[in-house]
N, C-alpha and C. Protein backbone atom coordinates (compact mmCIF):
# COMPACT_ATOMS: atom_id res chain seq x y z
N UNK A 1 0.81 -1.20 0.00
CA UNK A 1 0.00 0.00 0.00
C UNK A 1 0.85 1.27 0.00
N UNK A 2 1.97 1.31 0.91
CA UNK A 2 2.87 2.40 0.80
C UNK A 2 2.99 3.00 -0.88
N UNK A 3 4.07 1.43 -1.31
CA UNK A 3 4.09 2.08 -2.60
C UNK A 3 3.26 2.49 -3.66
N UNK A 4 1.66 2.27 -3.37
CA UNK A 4 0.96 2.58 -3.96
C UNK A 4 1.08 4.49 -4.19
N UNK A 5 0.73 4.22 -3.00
CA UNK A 5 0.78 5.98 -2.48
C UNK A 5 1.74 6.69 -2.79
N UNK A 6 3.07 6.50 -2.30
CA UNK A 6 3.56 6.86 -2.95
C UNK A 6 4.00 7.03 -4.64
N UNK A 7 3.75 5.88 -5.40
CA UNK A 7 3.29 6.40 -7.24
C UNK A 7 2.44 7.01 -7.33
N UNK A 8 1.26 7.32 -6.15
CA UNK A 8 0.18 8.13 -7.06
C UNK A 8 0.74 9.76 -6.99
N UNK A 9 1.31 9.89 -5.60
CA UNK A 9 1.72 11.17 -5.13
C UNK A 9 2.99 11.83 -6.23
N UNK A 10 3.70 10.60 -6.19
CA UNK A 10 4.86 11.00 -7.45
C UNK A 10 4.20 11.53 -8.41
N UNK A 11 2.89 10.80 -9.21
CA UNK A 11 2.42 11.16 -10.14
C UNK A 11 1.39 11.91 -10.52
N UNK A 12 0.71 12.95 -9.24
CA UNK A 12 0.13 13.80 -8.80
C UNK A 12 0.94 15.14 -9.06
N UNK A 13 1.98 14.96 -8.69
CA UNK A 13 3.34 16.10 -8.77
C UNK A 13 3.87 16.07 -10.11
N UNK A 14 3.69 15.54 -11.32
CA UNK A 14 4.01 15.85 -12.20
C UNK A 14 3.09 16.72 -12.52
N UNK A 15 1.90 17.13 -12.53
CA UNK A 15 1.04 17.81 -12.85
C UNK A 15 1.12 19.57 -12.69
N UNK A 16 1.15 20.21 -13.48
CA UNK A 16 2.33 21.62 -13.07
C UNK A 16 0.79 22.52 -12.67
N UNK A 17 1.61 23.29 -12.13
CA UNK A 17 0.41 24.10 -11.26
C UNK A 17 0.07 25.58 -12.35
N UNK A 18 0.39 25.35 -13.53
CA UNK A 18 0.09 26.23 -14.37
C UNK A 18 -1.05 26.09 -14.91
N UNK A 19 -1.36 24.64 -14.98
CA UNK A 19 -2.76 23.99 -15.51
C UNK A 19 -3.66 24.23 -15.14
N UNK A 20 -3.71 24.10 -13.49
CA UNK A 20 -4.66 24.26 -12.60
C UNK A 20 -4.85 25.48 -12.42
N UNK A 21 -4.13 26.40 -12.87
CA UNK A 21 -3.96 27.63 -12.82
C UNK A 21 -5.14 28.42 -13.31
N UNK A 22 -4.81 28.20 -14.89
CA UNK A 22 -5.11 28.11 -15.96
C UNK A 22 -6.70 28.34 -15.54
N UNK A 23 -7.22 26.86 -15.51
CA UNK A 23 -8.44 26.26 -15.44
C UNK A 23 -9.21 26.79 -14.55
N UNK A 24 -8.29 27.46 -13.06
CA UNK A 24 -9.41 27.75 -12.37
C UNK A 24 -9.81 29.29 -12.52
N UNK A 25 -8.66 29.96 -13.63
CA UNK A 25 -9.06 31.11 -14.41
C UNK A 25 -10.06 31.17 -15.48
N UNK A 26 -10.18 29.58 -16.01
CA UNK A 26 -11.28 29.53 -16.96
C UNK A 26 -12.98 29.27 -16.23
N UNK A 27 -12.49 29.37 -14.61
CA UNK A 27 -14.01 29.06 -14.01
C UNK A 27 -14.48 27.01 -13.22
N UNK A 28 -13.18 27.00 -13.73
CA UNK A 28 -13.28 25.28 -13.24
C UNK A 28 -13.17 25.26 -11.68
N UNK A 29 -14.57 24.45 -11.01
CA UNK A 29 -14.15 24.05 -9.95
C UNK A 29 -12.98 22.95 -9.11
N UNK A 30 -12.86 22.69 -8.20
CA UNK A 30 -12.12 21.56 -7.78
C UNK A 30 -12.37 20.59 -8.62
N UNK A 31 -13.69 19.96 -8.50
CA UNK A 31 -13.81 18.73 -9.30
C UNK A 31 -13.88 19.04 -10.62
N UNK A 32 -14.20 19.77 -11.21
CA UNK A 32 -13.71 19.85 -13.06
C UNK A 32 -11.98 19.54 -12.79
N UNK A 33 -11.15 20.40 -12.17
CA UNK A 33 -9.66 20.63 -11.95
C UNK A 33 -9.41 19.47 -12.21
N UNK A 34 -9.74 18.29 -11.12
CA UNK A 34 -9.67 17.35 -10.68
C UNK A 34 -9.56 15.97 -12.36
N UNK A 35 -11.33 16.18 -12.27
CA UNK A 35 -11.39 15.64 -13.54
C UNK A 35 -10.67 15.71 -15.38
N UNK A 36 -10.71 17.01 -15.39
CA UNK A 36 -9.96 17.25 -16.28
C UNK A 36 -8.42 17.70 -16.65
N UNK A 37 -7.95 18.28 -15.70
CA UNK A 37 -7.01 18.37 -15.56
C UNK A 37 -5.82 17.19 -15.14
N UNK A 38 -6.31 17.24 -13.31
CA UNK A 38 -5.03 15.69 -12.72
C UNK A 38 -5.55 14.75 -13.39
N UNK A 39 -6.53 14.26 -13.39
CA UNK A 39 -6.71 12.39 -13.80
C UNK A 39 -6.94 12.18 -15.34
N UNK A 40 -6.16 13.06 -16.28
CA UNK A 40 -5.66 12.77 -17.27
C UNK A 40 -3.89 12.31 -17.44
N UNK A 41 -3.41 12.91 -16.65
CA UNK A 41 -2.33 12.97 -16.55
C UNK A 41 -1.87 11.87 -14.96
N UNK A 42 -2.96 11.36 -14.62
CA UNK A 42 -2.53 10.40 -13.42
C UNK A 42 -2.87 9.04 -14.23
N UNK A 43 -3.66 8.99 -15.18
CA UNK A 43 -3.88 8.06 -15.98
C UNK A 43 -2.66 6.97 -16.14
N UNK A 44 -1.07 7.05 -16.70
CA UNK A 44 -0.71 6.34 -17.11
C UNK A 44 0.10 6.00 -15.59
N UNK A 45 -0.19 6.71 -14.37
CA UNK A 45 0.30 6.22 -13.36
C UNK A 45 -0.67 4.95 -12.81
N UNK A 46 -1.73 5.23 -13.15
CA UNK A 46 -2.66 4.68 -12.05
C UNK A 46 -2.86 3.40 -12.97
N UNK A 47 -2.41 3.12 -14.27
CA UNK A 47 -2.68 1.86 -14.91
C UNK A 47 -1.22 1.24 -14.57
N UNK A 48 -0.04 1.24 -14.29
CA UNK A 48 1.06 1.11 -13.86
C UNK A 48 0.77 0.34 -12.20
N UNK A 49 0.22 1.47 -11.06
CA UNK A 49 -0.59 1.05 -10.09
C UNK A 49 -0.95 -0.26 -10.15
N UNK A 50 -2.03 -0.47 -11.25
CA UNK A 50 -3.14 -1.45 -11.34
C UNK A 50 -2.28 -2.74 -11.90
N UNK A 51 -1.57 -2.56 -12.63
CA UNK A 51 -1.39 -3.68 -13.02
C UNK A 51 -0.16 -4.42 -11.84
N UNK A 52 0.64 -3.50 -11.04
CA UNK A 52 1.39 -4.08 -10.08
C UNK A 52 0.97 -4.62 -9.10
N UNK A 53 -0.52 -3.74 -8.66
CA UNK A 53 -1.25 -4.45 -7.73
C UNK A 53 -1.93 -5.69 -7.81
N UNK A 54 -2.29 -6.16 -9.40
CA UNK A 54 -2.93 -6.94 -9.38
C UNK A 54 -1.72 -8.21 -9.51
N UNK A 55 -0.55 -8.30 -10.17
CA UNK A 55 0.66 -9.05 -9.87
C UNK A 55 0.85 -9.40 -8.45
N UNK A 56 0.87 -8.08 -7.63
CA UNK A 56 1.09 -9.21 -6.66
C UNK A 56 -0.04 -9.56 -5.64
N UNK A 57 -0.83 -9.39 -6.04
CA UNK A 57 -2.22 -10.11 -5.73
C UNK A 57 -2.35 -11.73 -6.11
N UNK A 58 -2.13 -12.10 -7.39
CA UNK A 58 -1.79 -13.42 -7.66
C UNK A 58 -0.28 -13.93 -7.14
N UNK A 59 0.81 -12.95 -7.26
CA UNK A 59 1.68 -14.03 -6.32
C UNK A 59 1.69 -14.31 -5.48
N UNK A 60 0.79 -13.60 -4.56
CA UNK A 60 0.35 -14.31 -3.03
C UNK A 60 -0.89 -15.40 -2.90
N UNK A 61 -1.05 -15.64 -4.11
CA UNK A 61 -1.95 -17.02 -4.16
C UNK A 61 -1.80 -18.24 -3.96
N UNK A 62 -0.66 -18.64 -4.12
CA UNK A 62 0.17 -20.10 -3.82
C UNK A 62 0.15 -20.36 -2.29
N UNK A 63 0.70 -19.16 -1.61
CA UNK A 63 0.96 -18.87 -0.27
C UNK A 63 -0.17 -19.51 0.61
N UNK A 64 -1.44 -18.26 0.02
CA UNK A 64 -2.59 -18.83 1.39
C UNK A 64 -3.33 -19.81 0.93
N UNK A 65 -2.98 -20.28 -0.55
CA UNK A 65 -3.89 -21.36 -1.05
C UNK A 65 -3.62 -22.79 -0.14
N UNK A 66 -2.12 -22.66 -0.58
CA UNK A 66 -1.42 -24.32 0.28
C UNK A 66 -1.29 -23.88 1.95
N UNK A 67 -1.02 -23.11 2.46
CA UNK A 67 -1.33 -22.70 3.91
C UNK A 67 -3.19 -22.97 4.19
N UNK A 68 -4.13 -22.09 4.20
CA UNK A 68 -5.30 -22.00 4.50
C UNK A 68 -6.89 -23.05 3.76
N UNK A 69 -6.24 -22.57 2.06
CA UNK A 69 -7.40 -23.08 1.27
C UNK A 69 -8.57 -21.98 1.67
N UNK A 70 -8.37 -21.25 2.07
CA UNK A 70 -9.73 -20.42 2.87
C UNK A 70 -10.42 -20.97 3.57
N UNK A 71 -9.92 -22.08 4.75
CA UNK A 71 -10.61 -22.82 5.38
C UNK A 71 -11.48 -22.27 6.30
N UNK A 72 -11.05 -21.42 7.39
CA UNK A 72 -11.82 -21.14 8.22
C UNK A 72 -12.99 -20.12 8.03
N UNK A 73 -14.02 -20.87 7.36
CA UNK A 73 -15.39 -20.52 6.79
C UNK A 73 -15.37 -19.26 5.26
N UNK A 74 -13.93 -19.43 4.64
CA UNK A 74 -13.62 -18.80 3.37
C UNK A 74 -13.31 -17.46 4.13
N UNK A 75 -12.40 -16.89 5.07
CA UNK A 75 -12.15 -15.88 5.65
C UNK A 75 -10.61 -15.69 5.61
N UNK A 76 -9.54 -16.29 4.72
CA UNK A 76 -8.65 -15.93 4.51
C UNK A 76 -8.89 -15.82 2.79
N UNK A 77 -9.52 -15.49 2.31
CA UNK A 77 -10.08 -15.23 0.88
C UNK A 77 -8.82 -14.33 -0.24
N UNK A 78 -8.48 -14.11 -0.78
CA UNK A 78 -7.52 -12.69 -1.90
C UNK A 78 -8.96 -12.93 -3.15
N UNK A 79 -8.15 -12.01 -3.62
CA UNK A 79 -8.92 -12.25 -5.13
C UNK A 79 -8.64 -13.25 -5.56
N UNK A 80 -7.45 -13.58 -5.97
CA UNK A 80 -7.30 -14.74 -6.61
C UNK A 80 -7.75 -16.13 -6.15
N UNK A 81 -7.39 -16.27 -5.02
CA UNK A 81 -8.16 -17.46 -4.55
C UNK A 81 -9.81 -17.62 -4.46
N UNK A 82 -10.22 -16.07 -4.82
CA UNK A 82 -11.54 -16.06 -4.66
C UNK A 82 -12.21 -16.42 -6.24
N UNK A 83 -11.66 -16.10 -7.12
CA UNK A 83 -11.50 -16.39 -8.95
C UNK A 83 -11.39 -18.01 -8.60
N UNK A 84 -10.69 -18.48 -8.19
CA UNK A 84 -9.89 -19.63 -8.19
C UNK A 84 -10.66 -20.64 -7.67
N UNK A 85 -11.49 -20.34 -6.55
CA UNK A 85 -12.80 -20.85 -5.85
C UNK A 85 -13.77 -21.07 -7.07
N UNK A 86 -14.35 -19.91 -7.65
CA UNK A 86 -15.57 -19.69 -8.23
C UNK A 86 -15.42 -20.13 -9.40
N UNK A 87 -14.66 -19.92 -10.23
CA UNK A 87 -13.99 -21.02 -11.04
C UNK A 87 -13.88 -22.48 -11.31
C-alpha cells in the first residue's frame, strides 16, 4: 500500500500548477480541476498502479492457497483465490 501511495503522489506532482492555474481562471471548480485536468495525466500512473497491484495479488496465491485453502469458513479469501474458488 505504501508504494501505492507513494506512485500516485509521485504522479500527482508531475502535474504543473500552471494547468490548474489556468483552469481555475477559466471558471473550473475543484472537481472539473480534478477531472480534467489531474486524472488525465494520473492516468498512465494509475494503470502502472493497477497492473502491479494486481501481480502481486496473484503471487500471493500459492501462499494462502497451500497454507489456508480459505478454510476457516472462506475468511482468509484474496482475489485470486476467490477467482480460483468460483472457477
Amino acid at each position: 500500500m505504501p508504494f501505492f501511495a507513494i506512485t500516485l503522489l509521485a504522479g500527482s506532482r508531475r502535474s504543473s500548477p500552471d494547468l490548474h492555474e489556468a483552469a481555475s481562471l477559466d471558471g473550473a471548480n475543484g472537481w472539473h480541476r480534478f477531472w480534467h485536468v489531474t486524472w488525465p495525466l494520473l492516468k498512465p500512473v494509475t494503470l502502472v498502479v493497477v497492473v502491479f497491484s494486481v501481480i502481486q495479488t496473484f503471487s500471493d496465491f500459492q501462499l494462502i492457497y497451500v497454507l489456508t485453502a480459505a478454510a476457516p469458513a472462506n475468511a482468509t479469501h484474496l482475489l485470486a483465490t476467490y477467482a480460483y474458488q468460483i472457477a
